[in-house]
Protein backbone atom coordinates (compact mmCIF):
# COMPACT_ATOMS: atom_id res chain seq x y z
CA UNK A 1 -12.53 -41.28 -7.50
CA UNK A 2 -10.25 -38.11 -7.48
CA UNK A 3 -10.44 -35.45 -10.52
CA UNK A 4 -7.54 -34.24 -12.04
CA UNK A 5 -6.99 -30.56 -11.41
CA UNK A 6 -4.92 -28.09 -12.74
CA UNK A 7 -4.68 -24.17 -12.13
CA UNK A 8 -2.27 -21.27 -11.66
CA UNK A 9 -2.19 -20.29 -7.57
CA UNK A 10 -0.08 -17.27 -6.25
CA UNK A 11 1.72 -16.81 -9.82
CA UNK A 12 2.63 -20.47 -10.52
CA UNK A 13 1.13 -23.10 -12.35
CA UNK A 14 -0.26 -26.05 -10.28
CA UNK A 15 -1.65 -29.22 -10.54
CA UNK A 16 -3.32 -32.14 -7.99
CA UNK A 17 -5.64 -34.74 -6.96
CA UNK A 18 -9.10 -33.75 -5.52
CA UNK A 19 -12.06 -35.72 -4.10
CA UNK A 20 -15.24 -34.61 -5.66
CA UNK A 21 -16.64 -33.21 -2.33
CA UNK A 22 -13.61 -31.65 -1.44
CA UNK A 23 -13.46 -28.16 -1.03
CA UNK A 24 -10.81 -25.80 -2.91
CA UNK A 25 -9.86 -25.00 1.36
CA UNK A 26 -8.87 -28.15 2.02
CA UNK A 27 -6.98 -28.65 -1.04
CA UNK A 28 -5.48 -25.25 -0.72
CA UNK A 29 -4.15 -26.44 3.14
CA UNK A 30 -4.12 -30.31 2.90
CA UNK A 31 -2.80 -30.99 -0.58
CA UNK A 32 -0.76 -27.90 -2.00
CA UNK A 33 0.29 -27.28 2.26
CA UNK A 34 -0.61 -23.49 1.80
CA UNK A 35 -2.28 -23.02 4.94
CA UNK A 36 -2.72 -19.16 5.57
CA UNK A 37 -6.57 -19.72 4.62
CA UNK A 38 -8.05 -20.99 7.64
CA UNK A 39 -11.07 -22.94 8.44
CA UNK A 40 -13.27 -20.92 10.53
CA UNK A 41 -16.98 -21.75 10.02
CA UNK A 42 -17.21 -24.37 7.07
CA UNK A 43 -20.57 -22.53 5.89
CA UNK A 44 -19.14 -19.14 4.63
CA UNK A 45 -19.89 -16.96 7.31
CA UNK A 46 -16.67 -15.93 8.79
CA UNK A 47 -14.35 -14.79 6.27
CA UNK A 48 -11.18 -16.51 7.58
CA UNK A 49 -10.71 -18.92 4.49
CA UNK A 50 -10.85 -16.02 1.75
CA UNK A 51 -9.71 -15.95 -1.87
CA UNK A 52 -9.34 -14.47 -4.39
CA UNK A 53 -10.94 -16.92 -7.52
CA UNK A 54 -10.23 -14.86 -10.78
CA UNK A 55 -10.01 -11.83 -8.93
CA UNK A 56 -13.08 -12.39 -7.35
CA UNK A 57 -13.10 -12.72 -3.76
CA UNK A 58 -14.37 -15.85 -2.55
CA UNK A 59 -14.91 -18.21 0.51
CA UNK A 60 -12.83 -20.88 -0.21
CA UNK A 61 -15.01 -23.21 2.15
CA UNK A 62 -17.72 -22.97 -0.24
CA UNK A 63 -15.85 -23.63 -3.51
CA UNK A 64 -15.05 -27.03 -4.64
CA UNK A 65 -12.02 -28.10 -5.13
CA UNK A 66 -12.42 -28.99 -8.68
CA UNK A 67 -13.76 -25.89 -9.75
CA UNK A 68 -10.89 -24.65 -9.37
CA UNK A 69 -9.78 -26.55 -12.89
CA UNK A 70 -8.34 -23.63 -14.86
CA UNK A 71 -8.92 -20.50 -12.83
CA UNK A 72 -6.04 -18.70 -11.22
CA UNK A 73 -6.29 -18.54 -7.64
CA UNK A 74 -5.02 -15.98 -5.22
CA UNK A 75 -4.55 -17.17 -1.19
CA UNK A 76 -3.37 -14.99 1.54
CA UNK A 77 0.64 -16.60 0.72
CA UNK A 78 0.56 -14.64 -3.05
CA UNK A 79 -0.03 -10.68 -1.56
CA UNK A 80 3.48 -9.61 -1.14
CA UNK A 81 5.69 -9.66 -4.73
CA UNK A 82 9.30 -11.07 -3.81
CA UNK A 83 10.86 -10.88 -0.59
CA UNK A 84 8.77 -7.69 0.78
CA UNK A 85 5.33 -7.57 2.56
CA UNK A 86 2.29 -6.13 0.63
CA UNK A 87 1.30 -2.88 1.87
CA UNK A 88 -1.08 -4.03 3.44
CA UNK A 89 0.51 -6.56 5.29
CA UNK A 90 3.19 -3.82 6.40
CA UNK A 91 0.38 -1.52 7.64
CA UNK A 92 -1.65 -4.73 9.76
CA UNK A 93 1.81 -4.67 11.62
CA UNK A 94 1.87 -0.87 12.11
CA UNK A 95 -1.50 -0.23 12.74
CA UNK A 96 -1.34 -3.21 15.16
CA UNK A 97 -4.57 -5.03 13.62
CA UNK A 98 -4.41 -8.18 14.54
CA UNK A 99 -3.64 -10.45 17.66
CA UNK A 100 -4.77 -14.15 17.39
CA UNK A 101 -3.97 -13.73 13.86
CA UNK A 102 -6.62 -16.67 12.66
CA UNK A 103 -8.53 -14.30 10.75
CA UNK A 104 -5.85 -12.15 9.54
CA UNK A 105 -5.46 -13.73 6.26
CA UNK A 106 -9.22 -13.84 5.31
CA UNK A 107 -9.18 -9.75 5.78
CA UNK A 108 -5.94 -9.16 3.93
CA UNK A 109 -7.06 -10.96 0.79
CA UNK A 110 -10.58 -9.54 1.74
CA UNK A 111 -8.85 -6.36 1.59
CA UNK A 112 -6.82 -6.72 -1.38
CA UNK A 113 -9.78 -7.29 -3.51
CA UNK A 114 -11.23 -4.44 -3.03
CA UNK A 115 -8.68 -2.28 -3.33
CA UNK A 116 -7.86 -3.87 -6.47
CA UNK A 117 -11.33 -2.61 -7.49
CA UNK A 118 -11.40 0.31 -5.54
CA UNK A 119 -7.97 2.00 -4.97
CA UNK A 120 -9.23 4.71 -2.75
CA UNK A 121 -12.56 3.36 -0.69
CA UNK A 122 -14.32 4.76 1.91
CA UNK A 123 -14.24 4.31 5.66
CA UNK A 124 -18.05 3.06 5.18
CA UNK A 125 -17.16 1.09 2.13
CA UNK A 126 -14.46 -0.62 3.94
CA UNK A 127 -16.12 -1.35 6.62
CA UNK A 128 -19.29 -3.03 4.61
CA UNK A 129 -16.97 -4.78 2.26
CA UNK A 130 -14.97 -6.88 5.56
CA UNK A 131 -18.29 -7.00 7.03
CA UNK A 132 -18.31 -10.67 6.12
CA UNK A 133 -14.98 -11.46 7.85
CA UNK A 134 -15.35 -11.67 11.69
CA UNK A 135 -12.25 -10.88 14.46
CA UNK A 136 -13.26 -11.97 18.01
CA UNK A 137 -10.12 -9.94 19.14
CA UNK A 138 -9.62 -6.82 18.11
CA UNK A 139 -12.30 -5.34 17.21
CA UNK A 140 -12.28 -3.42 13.62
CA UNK A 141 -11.38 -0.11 14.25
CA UNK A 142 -7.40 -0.98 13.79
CA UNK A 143 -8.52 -2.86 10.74
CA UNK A 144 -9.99 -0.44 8.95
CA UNK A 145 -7.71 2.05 9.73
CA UNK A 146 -4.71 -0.51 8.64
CA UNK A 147 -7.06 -0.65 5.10
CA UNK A 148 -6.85 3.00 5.27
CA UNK A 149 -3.03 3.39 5.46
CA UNK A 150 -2.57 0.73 2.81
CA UNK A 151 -4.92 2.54 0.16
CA UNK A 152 -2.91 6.10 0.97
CA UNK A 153 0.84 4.22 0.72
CA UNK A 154 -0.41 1.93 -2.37
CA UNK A 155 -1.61 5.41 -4.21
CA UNK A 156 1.56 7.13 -3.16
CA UNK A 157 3.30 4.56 -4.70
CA UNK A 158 1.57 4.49 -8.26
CA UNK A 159 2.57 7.94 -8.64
């Protein structure tokens, strides 16, 4: 029997059928078709299906679908506001931090949440904070220093 579910995701009020096993991932890809999550693992351990759950960063693998009923949900799709890339999307590109791109999302949103917490984090905070999101291409150095760039443009731009 499905449950009713109703939340706000990237801005915008939203509202669907769920399973009671299924997980907030597959509703987030299968039912509302946003499909920048991505299902890596299935256990939480890879990072490429991250969220943000009331601002709280989560794996959306591990979250059911229906507990989503009332939250406000933030996927990979809601970064950028309007018709321009996030700055951190801009500096992935510029920094050249990605090449598959299947795990790209999960650090952006990984990303965003903690510089939504921590505007101006170390190279040793980043680095333990996407510690939880695995790349089997490029290695993190580009990664972190794309996180870097983004923190220094985002501040610039707040002044």
């Amino acid at each position: 029997m499905k449950t009713y579910v109703s939340m706000t995701c990237n801005g915008e009020p939203v509202e669907f059928l769920a399973e009671p096993r299924q997980t907030l991932l597959e509703c987030l890809r299968d039912t509302l078709h946003l499909t920048g999550a991505k299902e890596g693992c299935g256990d939480g351990n890879c990072g490429s299906c991250c969220v943000m759950l009331d601002g709280e960063l989560v794996t959306s693998c591990l979250v059911l679908g229906v507990e989503a009923q009332g939250r406000t949900v933030t996927t990979v799709e809601g970064l950028a506001a309007g018709s321009g890339l996030h700055p951190l999307q801009k500096a992935f590109i510029d920094e050249a931090a990605l090449q598959c791109g299947y795990c790209t999302p999960g650090f952006l949103v990984a990303a965003r949440a903690l510089l939504d917490q921590e505007p101006a984090p170390s190279e040793e905070r980043i680095r333990l904070w996407l510690a939880n999101n695995l790349c089997r291409c490029t290695g993190y150095d580009k990664i972190i220093r794309a996180v870097q760039s983004a923190a220094r443009q985002m501040k610039e731009t707040a002044q």
